[in-house]
N, C-alpha and C. Protein backbone atom coordinates (compact mmCIF):
# COMPACT_ATOMS: atom_id res chain seq x y z
N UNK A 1 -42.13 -134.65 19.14
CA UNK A 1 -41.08 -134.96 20.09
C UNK A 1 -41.67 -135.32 21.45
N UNK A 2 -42.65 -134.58 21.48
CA UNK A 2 -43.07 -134.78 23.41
C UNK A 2 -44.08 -135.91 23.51
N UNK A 3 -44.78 -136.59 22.17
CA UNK A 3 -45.35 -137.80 22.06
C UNK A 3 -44.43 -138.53 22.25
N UNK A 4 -43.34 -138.78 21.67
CA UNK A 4 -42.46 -140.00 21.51
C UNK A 4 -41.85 -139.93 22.88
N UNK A 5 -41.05 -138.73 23.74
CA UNK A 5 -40.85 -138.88 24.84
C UNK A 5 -41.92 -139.86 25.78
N UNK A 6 -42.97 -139.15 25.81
CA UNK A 6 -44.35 -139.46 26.82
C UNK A 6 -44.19 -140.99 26.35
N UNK A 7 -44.49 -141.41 25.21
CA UNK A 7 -44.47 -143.05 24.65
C UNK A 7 -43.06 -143.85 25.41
N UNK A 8 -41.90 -143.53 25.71
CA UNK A 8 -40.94 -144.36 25.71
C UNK A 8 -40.71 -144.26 27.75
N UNK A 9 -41.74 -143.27 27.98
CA UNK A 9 -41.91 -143.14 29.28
C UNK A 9 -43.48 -144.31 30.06
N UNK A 10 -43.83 -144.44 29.01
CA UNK A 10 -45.28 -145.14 29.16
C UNK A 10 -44.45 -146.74 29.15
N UNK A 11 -43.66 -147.18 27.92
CA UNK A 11 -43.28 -148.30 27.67
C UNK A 11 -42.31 -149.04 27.97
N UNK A 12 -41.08 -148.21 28.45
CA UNK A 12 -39.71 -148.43 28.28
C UNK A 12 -39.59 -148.32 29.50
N UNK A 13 -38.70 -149.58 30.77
CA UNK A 13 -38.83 -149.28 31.92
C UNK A 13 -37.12 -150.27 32.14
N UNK A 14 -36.89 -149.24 32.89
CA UNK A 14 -35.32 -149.02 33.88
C UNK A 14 -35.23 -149.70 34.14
N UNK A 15 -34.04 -150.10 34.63
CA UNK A 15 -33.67 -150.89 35.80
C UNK A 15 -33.56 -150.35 37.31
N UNK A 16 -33.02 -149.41 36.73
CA UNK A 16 -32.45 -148.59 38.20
C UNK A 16 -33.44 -147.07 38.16
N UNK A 17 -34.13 -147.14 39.50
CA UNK A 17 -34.78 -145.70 39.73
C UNK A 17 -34.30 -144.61 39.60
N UNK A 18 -32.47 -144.52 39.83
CA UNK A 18 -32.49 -143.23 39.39
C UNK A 18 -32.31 -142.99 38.07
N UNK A 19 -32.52 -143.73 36.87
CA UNK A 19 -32.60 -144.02 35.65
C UNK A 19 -33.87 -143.02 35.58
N UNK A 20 -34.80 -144.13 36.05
CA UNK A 20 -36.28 -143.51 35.83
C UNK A 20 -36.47 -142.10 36.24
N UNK A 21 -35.87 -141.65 37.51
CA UNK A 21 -36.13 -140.55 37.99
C UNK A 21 -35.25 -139.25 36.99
N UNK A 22 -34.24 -139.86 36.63
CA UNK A 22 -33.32 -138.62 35.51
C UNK A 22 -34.52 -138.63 34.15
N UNK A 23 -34.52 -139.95 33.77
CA UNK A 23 -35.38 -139.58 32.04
C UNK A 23 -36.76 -138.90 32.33
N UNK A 24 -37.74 -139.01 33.91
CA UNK A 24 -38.50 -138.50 33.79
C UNK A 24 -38.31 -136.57 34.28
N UNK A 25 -37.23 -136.37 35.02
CA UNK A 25 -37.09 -135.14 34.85
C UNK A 25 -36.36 -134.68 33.65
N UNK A 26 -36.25 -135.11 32.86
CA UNK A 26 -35.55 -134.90 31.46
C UNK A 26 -37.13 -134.67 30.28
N UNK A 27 -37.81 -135.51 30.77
CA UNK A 27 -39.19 -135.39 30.11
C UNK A 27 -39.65 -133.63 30.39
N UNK A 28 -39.56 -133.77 31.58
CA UNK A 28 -40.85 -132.52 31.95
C UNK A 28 -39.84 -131.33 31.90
N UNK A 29 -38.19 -131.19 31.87
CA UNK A 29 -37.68 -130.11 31.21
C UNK A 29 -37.64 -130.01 29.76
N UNK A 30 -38.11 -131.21 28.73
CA UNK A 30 -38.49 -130.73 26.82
C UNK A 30 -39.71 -129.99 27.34
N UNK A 31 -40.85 -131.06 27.56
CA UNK A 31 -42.22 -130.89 27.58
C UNK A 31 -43.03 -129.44 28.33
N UNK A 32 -41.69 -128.93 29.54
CA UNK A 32 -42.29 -127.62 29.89
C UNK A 32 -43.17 -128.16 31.28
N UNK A 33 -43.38 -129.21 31.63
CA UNK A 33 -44.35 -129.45 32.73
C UNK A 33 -43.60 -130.28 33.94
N UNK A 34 -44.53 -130.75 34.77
CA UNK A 34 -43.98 -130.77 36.05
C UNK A 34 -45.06 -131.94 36.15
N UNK A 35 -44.72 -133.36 36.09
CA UNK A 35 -45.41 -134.27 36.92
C UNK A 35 -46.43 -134.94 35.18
N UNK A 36 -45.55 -134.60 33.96
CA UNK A 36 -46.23 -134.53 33.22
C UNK A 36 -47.44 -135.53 32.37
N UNK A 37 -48.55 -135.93 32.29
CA UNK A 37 -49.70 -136.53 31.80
C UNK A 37 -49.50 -137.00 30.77
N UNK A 38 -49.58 -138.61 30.64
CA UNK A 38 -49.02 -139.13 29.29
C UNK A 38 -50.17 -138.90 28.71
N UNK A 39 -49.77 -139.21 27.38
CA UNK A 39 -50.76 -138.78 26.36
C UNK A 39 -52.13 -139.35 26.45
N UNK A 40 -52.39 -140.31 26.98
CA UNK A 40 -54.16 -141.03 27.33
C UNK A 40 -54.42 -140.17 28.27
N UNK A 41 -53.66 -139.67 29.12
CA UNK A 41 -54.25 -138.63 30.20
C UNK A 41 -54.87 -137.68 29.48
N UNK A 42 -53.94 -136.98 28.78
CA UNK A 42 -54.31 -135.52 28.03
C UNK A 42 -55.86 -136.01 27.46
N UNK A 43 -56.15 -137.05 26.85
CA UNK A 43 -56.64 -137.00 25.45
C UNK A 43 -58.24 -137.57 26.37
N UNK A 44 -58.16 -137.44 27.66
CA UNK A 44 -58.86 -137.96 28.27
C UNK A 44 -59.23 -136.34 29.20
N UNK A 45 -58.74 -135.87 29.30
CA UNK A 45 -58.94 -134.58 29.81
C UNK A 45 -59.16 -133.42 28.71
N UNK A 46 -59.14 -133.81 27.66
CA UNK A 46 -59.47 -132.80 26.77
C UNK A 46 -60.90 -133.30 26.24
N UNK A 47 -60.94 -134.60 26.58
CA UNK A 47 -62.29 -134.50 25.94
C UNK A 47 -63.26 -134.41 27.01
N UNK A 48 -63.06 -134.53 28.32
CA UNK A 48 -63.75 -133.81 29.73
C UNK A 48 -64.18 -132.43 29.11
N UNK A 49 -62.71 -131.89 28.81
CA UNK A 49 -62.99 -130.47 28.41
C UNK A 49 -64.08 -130.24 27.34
N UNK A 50 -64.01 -130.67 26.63
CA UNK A 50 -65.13 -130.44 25.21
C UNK A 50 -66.50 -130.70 25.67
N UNK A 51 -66.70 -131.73 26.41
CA UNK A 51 -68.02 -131.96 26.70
C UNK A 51 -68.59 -130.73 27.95
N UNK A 52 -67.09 -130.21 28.70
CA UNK A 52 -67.83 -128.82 29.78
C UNK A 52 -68.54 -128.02 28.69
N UNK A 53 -67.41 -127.66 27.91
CA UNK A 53 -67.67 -126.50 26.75
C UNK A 53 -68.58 -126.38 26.38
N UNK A 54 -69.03 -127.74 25.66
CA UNK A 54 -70.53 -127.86 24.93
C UNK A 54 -71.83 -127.82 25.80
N UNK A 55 -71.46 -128.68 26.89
CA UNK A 55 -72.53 -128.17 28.03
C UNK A 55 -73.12 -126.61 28.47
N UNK A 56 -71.95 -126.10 28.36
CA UNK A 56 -72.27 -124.50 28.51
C UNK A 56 -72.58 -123.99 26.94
N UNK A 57 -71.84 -124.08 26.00
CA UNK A 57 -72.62 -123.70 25.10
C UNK A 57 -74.34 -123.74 24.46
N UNK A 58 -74.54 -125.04 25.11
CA UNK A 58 -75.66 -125.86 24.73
C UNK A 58 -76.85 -125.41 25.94
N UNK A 59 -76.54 -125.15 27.24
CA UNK A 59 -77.35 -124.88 28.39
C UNK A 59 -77.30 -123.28 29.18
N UNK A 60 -76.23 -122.89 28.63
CA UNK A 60 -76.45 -121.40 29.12
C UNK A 60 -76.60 -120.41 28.07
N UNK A 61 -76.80 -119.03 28.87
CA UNK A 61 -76.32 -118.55 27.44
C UNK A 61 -75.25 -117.50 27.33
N UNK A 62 -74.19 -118.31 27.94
CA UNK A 62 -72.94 -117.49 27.77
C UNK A 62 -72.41 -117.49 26.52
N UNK A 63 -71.87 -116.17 25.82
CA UNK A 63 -71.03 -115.73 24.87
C UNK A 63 -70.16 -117.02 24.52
N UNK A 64 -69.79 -117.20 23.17
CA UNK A 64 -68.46 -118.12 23.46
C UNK A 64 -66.93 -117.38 24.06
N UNK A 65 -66.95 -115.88 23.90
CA UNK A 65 -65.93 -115.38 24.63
C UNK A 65 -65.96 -115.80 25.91
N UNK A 66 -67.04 -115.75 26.38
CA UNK A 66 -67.33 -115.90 28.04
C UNK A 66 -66.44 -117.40 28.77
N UNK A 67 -67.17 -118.17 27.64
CA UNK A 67 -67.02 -119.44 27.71
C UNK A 67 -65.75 -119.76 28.00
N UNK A 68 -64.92 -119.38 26.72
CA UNK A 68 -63.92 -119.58 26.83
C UNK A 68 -62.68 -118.76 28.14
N UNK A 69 -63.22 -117.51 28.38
CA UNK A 69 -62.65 -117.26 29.94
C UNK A 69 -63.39 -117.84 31.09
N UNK A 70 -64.19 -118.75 31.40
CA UNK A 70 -64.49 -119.23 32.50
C UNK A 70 -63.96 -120.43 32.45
N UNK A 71 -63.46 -120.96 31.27
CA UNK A 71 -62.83 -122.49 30.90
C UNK A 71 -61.50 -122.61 31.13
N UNK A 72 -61.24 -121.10 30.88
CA UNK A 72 -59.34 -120.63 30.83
C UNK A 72 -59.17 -121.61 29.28
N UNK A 73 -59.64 -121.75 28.35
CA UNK A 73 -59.30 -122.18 27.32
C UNK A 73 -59.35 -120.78 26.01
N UNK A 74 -58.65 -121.35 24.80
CA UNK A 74 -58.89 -120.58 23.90
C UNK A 74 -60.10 -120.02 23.38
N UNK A 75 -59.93 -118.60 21.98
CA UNK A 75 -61.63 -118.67 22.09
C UNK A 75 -61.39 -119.59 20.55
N UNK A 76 -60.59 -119.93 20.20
CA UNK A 76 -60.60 -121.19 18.81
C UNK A 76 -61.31 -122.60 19.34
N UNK A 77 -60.50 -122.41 20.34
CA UNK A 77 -61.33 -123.99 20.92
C UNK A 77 -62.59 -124.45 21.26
N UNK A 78 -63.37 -122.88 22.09
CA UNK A 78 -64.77 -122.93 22.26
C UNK A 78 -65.30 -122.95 20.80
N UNK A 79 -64.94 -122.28 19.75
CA UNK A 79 -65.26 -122.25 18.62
C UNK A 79 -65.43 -123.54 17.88
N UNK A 80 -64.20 -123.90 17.94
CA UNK A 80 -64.28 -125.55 17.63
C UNK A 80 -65.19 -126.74 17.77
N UNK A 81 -65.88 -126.26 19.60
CA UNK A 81 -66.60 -127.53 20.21
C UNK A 81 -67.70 -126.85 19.36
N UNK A 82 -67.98 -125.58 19.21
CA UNK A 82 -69.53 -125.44 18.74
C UNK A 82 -69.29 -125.71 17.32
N UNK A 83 -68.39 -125.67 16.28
CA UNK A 83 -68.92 -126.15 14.80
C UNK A 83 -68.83 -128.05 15.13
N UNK A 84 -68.50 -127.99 16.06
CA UNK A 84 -68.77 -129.82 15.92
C UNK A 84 -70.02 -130.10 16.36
N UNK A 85 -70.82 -129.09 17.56
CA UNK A 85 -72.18 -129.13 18.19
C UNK A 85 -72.67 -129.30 16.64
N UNK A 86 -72.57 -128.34 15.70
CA UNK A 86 -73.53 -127.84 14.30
C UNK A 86 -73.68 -129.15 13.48
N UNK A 87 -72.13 -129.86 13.24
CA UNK A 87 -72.06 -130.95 12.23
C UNK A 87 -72.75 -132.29 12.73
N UNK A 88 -73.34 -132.15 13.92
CA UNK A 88 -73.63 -133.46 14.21
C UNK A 88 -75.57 -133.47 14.29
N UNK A 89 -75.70 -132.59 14.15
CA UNK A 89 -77.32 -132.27 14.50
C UNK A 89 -77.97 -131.76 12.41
């Protein structure tokens, strides 16, 4: 649902601003957010994220618990970046 919103917000354009301004606060009350990041944003900031992750996994030697509270991310996710570190080496 919050793809197809984000998509018809990326593509689909008003006539009238307060058009735009109702469907986009209509967006960010489904979606839960405030000012919300279409989906190339996200997918562009998550993979920022993966490459911090792996950086620290790969250069320090923090715990992946650690990791994952200095990231404010899950500990599945730190988990995640490191079995992909494994499959590629």
């Amino acid at each position: 649902m919050k793809a197809i919103l984000r998509f018809l917000d990326k593509y689909i354009r008003f006539e009238e601003p307060e058009t735009i301004h109702t469907f986009r606060k209509e967006i960010d009350k489904i979606t839960g957010k405030t000012n919300a990041m279409d989906i190339l944003e996200e997918i562009v900031a998550e993979k920022r994220l993966r490459v911090v992750i792996r950086n620290l996994l790969t250069q320090t030697s923090y715990s992946v618990e650690q990791i994952a509270k200095l990231a404010d991310v899950s500990l599945d996710f730190v988990k995640d970046v490191k079995k992909s570190i494994r499959r590629k080496k």
